[in-house]
PDB file of N, CA and C in Angstrom:
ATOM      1  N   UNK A   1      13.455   2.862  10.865  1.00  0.00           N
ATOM      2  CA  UNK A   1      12.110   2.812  10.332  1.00  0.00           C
ATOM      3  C   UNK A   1      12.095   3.464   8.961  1.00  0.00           C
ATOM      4  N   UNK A   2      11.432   2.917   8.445  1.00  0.00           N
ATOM      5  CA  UNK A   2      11.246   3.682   6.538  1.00  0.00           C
ATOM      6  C   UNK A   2      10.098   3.200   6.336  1.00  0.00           C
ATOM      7  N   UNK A   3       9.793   4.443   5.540  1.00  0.00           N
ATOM      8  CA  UNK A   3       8.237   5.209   5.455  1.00  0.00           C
ATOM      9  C   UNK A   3       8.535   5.385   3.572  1.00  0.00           C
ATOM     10  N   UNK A   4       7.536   4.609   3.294  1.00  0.00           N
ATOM     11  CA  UNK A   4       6.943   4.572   1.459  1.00  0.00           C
ATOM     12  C   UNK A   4       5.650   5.047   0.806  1.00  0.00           C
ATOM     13  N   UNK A   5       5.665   5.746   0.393  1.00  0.00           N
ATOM     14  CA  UNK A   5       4.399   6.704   0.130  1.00  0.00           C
ATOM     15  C   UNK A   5       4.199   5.781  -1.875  1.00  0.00           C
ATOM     16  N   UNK A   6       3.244   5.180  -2.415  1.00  0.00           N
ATOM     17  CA  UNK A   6       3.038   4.843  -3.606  1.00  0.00           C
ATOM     18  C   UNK A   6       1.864   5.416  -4.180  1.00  0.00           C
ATOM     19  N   UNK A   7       1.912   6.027  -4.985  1.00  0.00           N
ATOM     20  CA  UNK A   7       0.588   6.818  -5.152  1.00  0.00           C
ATOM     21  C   UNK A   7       0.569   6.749  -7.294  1.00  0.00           C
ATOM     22  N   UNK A   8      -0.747   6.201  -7.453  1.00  0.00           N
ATOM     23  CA  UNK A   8      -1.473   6.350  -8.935  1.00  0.00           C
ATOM     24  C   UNK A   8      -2.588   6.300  -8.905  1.00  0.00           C
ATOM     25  N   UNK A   9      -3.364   6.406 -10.075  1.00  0.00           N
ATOM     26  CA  UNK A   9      -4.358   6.488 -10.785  1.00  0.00           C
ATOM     27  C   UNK A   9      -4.909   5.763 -11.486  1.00  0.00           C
ATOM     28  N   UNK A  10      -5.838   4.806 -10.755  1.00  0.00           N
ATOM     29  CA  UNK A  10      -6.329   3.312 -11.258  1.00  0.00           C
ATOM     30  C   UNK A  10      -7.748   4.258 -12.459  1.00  0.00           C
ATOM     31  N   UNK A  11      -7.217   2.943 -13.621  1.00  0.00           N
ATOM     32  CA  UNK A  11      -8.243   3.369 -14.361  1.00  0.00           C
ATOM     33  C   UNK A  11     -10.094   3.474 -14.065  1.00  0.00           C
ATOM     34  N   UNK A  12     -10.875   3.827 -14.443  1.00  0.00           N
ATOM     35  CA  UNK A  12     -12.258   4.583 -13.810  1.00  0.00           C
ATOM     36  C   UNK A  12     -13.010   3.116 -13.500  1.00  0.00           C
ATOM     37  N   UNK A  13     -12.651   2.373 -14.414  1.00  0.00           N
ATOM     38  CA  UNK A  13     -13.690   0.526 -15.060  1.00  0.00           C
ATOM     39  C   UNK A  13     -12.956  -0.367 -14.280  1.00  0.00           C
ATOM     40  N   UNK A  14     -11.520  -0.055 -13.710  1.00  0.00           N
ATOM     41  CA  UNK A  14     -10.816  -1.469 -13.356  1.00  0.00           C
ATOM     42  C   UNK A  14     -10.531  -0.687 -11.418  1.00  0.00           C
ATOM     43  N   UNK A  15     -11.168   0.471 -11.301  1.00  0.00           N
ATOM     44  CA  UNK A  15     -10.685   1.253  -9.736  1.00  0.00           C
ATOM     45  C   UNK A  15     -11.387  -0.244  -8.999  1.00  0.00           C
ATOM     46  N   UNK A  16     -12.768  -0.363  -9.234  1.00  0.00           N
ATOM     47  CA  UNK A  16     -13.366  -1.363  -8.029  1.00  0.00           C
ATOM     48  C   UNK A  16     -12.566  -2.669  -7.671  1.00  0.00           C
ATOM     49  N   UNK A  17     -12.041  -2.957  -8.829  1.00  0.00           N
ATOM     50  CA  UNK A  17     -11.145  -4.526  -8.957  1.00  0.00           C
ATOM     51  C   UNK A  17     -10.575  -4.293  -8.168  1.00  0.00           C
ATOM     52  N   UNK A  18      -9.085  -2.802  -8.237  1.00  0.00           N
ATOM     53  CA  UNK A  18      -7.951  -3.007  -7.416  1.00  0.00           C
ATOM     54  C   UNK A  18      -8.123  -2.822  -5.911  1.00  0.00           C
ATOM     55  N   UNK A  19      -9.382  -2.131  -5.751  1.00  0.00           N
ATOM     56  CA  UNK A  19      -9.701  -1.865  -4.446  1.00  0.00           C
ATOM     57  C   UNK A  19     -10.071  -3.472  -4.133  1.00  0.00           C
ATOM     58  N   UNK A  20     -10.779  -4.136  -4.521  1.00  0.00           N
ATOM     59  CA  UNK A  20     -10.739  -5.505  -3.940  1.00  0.00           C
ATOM     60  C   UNK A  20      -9.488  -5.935  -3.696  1.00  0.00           C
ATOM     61  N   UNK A  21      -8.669  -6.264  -4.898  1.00  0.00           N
ATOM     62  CA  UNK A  21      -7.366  -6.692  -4.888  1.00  0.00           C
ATOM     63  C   UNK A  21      -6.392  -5.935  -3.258  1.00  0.00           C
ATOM     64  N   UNK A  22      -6.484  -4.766  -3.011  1.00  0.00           N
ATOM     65  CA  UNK A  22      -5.852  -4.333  -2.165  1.00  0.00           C
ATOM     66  C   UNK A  22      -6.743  -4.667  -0.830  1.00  0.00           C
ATOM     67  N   UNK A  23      -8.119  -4.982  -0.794  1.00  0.00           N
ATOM     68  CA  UNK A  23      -8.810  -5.441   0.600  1.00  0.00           C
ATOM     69  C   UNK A  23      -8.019  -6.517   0.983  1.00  0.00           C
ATOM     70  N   UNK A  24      -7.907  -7.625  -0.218  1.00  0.00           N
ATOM     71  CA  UNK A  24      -7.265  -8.904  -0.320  1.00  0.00           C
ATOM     72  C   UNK A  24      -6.264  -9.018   0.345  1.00  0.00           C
ATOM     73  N   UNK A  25      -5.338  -7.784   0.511  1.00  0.00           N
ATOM     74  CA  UNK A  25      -3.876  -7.655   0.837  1.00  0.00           C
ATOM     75  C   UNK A  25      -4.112  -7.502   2.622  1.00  0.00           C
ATOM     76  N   UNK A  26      -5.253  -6.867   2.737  1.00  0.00           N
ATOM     77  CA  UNK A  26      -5.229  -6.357   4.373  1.00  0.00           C
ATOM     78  C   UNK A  26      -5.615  -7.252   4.890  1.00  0.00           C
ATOM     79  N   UNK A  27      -6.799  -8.462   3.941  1.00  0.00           N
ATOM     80  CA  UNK A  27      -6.769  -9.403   5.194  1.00  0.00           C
ATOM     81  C   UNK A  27      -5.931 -10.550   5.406  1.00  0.00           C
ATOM     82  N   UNK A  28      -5.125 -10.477   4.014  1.00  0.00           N
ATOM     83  CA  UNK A  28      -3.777 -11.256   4.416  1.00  0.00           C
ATOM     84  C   UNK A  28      -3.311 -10.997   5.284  1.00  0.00           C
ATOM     85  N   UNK A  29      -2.797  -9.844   5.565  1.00  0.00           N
ATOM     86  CA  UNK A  29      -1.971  -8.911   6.457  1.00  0.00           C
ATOM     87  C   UNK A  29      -2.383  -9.152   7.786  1.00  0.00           C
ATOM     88  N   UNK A  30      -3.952  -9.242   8.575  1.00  0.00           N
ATOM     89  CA  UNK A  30      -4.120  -9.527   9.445  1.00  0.00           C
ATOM     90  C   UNK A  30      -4.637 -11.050   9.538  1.00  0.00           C
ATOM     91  N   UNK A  31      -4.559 -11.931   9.051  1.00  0.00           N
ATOM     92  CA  UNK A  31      -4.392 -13.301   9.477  1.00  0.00           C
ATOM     93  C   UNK A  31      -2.934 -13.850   9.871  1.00  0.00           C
ATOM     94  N   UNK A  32      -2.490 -12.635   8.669  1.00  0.00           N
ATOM     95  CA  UNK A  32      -0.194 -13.341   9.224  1.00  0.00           C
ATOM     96  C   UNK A  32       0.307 -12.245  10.258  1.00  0.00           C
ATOM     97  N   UNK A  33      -0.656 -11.284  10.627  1.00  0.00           N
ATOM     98  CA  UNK A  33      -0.406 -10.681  12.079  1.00  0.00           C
ATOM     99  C   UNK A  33       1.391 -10.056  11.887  1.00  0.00           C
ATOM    100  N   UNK A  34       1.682  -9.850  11.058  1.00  0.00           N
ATOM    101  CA  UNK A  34       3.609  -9.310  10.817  1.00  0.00           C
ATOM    102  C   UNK A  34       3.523  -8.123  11.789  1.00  0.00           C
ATOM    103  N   UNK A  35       4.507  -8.025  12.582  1.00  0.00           N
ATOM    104  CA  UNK A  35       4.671  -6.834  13.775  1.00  0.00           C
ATOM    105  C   UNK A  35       5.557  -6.118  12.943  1.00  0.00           C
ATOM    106  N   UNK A  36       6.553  -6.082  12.374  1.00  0.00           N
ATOM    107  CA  UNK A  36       7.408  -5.450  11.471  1.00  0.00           C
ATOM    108  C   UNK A  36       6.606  -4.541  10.658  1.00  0.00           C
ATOM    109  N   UNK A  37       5.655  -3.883  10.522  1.00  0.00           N
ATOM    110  CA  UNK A  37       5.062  -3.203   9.048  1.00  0.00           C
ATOM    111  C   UNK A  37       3.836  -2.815   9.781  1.00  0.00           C
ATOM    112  N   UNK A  38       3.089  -1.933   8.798  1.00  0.00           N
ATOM    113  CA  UNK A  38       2.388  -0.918   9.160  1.00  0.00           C
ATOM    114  C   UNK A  38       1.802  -0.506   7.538  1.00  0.00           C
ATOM    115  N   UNK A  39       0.936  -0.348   7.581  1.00  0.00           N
ATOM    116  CA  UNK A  39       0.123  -0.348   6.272  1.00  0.00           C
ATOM    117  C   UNK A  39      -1.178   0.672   5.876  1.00  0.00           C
ATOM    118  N   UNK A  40      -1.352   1.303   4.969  1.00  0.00           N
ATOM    119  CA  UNK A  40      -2.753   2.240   4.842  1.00  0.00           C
ATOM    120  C   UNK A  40      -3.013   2.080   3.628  1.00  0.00           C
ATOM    121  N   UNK A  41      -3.955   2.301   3.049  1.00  0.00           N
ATOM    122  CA  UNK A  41      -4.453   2.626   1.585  1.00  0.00           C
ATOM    123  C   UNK A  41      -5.892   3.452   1.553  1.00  0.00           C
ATOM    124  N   UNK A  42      -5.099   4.142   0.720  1.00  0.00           N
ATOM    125  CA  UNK A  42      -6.656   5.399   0.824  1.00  0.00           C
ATOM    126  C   UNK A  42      -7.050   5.171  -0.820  1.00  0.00           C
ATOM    127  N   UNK A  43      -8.519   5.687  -0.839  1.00  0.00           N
ATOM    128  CA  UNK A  43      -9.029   5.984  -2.110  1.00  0.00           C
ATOM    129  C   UNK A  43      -9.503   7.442  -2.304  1.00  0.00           C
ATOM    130  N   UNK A  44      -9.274   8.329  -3.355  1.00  0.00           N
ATOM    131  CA  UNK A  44      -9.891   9.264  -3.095  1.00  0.00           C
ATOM    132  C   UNK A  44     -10.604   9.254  -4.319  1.00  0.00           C
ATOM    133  N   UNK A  45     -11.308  10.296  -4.360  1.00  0.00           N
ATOM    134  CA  UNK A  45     -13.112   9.871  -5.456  1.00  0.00           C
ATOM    135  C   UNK A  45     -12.538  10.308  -6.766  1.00  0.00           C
ATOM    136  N   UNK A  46     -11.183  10.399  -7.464  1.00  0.00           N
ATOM    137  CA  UNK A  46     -10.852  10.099  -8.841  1.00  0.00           C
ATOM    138  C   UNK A  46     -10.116   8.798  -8.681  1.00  0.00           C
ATOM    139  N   UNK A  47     -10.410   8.120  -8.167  1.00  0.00           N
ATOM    140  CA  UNK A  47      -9.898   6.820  -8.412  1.00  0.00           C
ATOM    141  C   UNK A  47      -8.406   6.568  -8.053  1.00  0.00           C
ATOM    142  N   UNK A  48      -7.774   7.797  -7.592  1.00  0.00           N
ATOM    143  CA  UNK A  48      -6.096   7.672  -7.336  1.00  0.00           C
ATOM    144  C   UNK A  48      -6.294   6.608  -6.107  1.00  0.00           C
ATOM    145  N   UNK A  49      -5.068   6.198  -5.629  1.00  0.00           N
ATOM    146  CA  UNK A  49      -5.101   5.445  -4.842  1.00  0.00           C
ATOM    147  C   UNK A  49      -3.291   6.080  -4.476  1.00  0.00           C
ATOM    148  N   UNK A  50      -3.677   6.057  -2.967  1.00  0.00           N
ATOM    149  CA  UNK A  50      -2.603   5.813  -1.779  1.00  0.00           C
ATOM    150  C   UNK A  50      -1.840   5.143  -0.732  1.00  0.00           C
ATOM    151  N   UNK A  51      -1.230   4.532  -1.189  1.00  0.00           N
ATOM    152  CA  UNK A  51      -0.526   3.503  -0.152  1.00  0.00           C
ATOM    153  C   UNK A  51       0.911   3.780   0.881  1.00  0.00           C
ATOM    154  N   UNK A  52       0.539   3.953   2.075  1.00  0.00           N
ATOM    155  CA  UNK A  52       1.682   4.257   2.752  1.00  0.00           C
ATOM    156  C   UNK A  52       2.545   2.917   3.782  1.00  0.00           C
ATOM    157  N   UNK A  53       3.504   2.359   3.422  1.00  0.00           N
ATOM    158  CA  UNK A  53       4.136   1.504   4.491  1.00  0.00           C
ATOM    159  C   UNK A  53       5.027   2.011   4.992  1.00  0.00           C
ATOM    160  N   UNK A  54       5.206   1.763   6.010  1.00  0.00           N
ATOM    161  CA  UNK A  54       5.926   1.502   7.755  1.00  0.00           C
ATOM    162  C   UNK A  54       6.315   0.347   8.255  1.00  0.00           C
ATOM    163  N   UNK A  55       8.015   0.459   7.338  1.00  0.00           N
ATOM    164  CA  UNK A  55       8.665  -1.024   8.180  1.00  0.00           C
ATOM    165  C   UNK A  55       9.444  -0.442   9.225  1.00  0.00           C
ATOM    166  N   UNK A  56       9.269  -1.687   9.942  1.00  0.00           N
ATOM    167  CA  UNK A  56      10.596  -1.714  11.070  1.00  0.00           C
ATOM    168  C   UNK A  56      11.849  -2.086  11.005  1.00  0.00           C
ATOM    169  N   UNK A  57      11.739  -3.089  10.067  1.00  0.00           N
ATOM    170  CA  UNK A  57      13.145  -4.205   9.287  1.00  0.00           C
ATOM    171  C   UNK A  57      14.172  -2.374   9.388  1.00  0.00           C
ATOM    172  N   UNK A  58      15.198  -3.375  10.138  1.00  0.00           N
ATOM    173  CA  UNK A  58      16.932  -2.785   9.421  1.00  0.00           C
ATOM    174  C   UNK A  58      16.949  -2.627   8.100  1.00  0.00           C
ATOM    175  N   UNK A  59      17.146  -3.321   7.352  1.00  0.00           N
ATOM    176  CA  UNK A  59      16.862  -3.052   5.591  1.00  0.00           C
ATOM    177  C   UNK A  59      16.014  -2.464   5.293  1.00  0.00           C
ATOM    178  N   UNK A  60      14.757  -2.258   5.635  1.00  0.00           N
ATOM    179  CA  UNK A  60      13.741  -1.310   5.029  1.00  0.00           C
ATOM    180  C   UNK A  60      12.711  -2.329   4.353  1.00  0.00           C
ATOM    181  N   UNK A  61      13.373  -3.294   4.649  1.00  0.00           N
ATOM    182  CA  UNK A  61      12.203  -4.616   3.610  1.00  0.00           C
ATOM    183  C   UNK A  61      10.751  -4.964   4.422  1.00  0.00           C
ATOM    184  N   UNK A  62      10.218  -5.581   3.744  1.00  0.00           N
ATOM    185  CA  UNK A  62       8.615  -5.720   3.894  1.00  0.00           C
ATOM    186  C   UNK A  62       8.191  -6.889   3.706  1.00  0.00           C
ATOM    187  N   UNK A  63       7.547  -7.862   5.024  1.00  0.00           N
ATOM    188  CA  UNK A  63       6.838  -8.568   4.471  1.00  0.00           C
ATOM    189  C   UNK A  63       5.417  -8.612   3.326  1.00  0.00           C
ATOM    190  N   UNK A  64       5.283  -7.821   3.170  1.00  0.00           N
ATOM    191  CA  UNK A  64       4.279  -7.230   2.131  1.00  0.00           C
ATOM    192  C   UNK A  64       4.281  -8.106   0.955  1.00  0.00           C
ATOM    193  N   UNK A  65       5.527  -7.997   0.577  1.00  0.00           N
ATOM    194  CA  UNK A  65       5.336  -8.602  -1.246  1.00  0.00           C
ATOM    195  C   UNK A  65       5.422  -9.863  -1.373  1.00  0.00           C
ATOM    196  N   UNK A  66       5.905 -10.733  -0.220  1.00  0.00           N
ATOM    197  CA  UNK A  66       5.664 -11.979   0.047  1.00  0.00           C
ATOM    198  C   UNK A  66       4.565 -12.413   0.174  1.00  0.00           C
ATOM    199  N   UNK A  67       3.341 -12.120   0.327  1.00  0.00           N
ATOM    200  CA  UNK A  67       1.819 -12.522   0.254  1.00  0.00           C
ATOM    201  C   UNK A  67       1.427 -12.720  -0.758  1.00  0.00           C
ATOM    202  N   UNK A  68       0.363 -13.646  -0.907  1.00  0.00           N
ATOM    203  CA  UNK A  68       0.245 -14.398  -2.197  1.00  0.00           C
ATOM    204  C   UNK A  68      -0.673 -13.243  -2.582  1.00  0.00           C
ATOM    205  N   UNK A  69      -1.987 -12.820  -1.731  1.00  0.00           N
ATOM    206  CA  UNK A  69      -2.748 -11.351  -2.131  1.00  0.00           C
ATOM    207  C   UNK A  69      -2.050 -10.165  -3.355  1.00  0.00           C
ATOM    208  N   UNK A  70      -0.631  -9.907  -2.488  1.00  0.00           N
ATOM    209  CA  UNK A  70       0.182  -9.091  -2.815  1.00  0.00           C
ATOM    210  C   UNK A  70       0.878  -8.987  -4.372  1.00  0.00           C
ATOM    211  N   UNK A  71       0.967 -10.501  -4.259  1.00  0.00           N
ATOM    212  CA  UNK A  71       1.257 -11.288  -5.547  1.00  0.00           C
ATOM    213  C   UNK A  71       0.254 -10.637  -6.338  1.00  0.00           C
ATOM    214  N   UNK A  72      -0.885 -11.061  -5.843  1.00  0.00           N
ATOM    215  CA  UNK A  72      -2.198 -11.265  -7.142  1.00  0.00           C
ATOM    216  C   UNK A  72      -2.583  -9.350  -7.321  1.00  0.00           C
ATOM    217  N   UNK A  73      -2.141  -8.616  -6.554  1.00  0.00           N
ATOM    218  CA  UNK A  73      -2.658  -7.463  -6.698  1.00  0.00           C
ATOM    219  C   UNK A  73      -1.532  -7.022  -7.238  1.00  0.00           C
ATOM    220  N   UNK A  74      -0.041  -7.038  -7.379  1.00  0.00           N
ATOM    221  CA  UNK A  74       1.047  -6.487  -8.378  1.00  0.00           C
ATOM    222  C   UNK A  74       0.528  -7.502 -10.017  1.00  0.00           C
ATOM    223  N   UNK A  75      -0.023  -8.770  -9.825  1.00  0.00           N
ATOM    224  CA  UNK A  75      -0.429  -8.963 -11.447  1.00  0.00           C
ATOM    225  C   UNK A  75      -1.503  -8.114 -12.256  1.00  0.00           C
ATOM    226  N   UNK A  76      -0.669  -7.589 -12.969  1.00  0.00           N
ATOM    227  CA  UNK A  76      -1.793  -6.613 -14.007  1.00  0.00           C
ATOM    228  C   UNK A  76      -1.532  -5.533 -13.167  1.00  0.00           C
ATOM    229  N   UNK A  77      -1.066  -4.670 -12.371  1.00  0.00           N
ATOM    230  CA  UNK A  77      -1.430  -3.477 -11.766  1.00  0.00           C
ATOM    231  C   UNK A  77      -1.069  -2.620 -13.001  1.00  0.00           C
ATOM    232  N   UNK A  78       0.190  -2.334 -13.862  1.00  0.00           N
ATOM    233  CA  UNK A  78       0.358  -1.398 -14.878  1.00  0.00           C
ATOM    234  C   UNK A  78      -1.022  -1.530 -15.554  1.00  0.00           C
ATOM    235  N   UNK A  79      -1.934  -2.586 -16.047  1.00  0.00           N
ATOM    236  CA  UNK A  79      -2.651  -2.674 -17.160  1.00  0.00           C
ATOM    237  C   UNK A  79      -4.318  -2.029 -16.337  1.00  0.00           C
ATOM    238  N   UNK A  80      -4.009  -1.498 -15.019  1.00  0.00           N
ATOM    239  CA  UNK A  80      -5.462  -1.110 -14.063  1.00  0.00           C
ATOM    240  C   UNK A  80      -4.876   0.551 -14.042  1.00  0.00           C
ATOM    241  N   UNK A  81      -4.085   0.695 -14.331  1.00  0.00           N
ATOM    242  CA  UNK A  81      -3.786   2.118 -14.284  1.00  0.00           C
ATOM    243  C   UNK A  81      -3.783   3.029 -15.073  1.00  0.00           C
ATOM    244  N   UNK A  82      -3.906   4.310 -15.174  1.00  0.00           N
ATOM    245  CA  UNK A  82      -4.387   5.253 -15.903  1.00  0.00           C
ATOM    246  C   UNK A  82      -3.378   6.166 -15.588  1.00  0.00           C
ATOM    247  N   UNK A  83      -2.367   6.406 -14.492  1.00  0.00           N
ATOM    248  CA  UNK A  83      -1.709   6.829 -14.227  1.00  0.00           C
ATOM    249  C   UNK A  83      -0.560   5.859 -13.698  1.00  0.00           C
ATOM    250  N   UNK A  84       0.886   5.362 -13.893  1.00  0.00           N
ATOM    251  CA  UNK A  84       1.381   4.686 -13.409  1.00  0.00           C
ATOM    252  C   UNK A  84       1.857   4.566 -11.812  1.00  0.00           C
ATOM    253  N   UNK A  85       2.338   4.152 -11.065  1.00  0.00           N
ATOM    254  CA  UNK A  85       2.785   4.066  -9.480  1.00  0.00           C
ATOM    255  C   UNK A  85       4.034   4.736 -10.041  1.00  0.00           C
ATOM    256  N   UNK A  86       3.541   6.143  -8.465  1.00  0.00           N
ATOM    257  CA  UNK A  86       5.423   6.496  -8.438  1.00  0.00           C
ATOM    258  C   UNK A  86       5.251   6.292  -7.108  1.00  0.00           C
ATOM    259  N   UNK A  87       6.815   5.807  -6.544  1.00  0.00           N
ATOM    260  CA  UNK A  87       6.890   5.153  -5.446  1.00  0.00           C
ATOM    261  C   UNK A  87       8.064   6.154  -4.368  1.00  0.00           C
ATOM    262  N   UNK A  88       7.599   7.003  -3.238  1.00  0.00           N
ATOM    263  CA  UNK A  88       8.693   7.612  -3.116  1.00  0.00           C
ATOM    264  C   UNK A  88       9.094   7.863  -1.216  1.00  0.00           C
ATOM    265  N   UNK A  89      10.096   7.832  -0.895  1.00  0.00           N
ATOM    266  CA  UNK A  89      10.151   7.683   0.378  1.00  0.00           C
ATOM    267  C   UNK A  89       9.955   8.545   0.966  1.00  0.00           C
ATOM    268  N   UNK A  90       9.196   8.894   2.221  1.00  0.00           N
ATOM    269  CA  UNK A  90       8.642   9.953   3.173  1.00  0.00           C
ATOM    270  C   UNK A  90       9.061   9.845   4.477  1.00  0.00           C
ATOM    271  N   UNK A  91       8.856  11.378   5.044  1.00  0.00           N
ATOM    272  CA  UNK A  91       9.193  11.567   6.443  1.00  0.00           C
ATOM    273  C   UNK A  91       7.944  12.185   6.790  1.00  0.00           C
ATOM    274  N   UNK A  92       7.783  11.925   8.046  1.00  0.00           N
ATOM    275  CA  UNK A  92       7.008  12.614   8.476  1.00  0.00           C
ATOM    276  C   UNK A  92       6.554  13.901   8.986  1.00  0.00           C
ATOM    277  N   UNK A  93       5.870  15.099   8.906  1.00  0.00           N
ATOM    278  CA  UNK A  93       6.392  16.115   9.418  1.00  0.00           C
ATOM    279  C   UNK A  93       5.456  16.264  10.363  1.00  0.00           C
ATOM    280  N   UNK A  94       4.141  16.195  10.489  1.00  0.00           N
ATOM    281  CA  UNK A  94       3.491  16.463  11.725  1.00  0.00           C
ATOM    282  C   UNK A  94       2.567  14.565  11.635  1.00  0.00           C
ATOM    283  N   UNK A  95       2.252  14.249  13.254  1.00  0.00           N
ATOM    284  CA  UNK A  95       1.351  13.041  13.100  1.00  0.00           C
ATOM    285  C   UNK A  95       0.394  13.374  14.182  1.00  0.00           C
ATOM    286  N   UNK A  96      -0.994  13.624  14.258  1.00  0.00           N
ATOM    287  CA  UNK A  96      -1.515  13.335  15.307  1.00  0.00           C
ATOM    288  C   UNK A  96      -2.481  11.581  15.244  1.00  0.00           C
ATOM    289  N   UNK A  97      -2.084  10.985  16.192  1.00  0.00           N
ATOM    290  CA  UNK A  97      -2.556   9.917  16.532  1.00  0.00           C
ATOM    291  C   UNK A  97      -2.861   8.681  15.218  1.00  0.00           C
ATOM    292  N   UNK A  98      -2.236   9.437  14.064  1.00  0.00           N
ATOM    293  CA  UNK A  98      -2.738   8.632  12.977  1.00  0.00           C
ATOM    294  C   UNK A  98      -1.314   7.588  12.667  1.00  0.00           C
ATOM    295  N   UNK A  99      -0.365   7.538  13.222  1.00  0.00           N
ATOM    296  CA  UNK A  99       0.684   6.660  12.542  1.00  0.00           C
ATOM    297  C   UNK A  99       0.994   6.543  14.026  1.00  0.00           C
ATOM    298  N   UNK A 100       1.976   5.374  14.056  1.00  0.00           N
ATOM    299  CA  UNK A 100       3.149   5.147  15.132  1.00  0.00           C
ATOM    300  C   UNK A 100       3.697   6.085  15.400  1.00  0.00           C
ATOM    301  N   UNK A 101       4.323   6.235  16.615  1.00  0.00           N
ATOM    302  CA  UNK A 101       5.332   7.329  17.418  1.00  0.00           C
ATOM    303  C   UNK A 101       6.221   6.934  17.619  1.00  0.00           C
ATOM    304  N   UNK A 102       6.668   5.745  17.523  1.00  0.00           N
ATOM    305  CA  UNK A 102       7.897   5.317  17.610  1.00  0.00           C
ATOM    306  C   UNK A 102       8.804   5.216  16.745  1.00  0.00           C
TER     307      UNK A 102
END
């Protein structure tokens, strides 16, 4: 299992867009139903944005970036940001009831 933590700072005028753009992604996500992956995105009130995935894949790969949503929300993401995406791998150290246990 591998755990991806992506975290920036969408600019103040373009935050509402990407938050659409990333709704876009979840309901992709649950019409193609992928059992492999596991997904969150938080907003917090400066506009940063948090994205955590949870694959299952042996490789660590993701159906994620294969979605056309996914597509449309990596176009322009540098030019919505105010802070760029750093992308970095995580473990978990404590979970109550909020992630998988397996």
């Amino acid at each position: 299992m591998r755990r991806t933590l992506i975290r920036y700072k969408a600019k103040p005028e373009l935050a509402d867009r990407n938050a659409e753009l990333v709704s876009a992604v979840f309901a992709e996500l649950k019409a193609a139903r992928p059992d492999d992956v596991r997904y969150l995105t938080l907003r917090l009130e400066d506009d940063t944005f948090i994205h955590l995935v949870e694959t299952a894949a042996e490789d660590g790969s993701s159906p994620i970036p294969k979605l056309k949503a996914f597509q449309a929300f990596q176009d322009g993401i540098r030019d919505r940001c105010a802070e760029p995406p750093l992308v970095r791998d995580v473990s978990i150290v404590g979970n109550y009831r909020m992630l998988d246990e397996s």
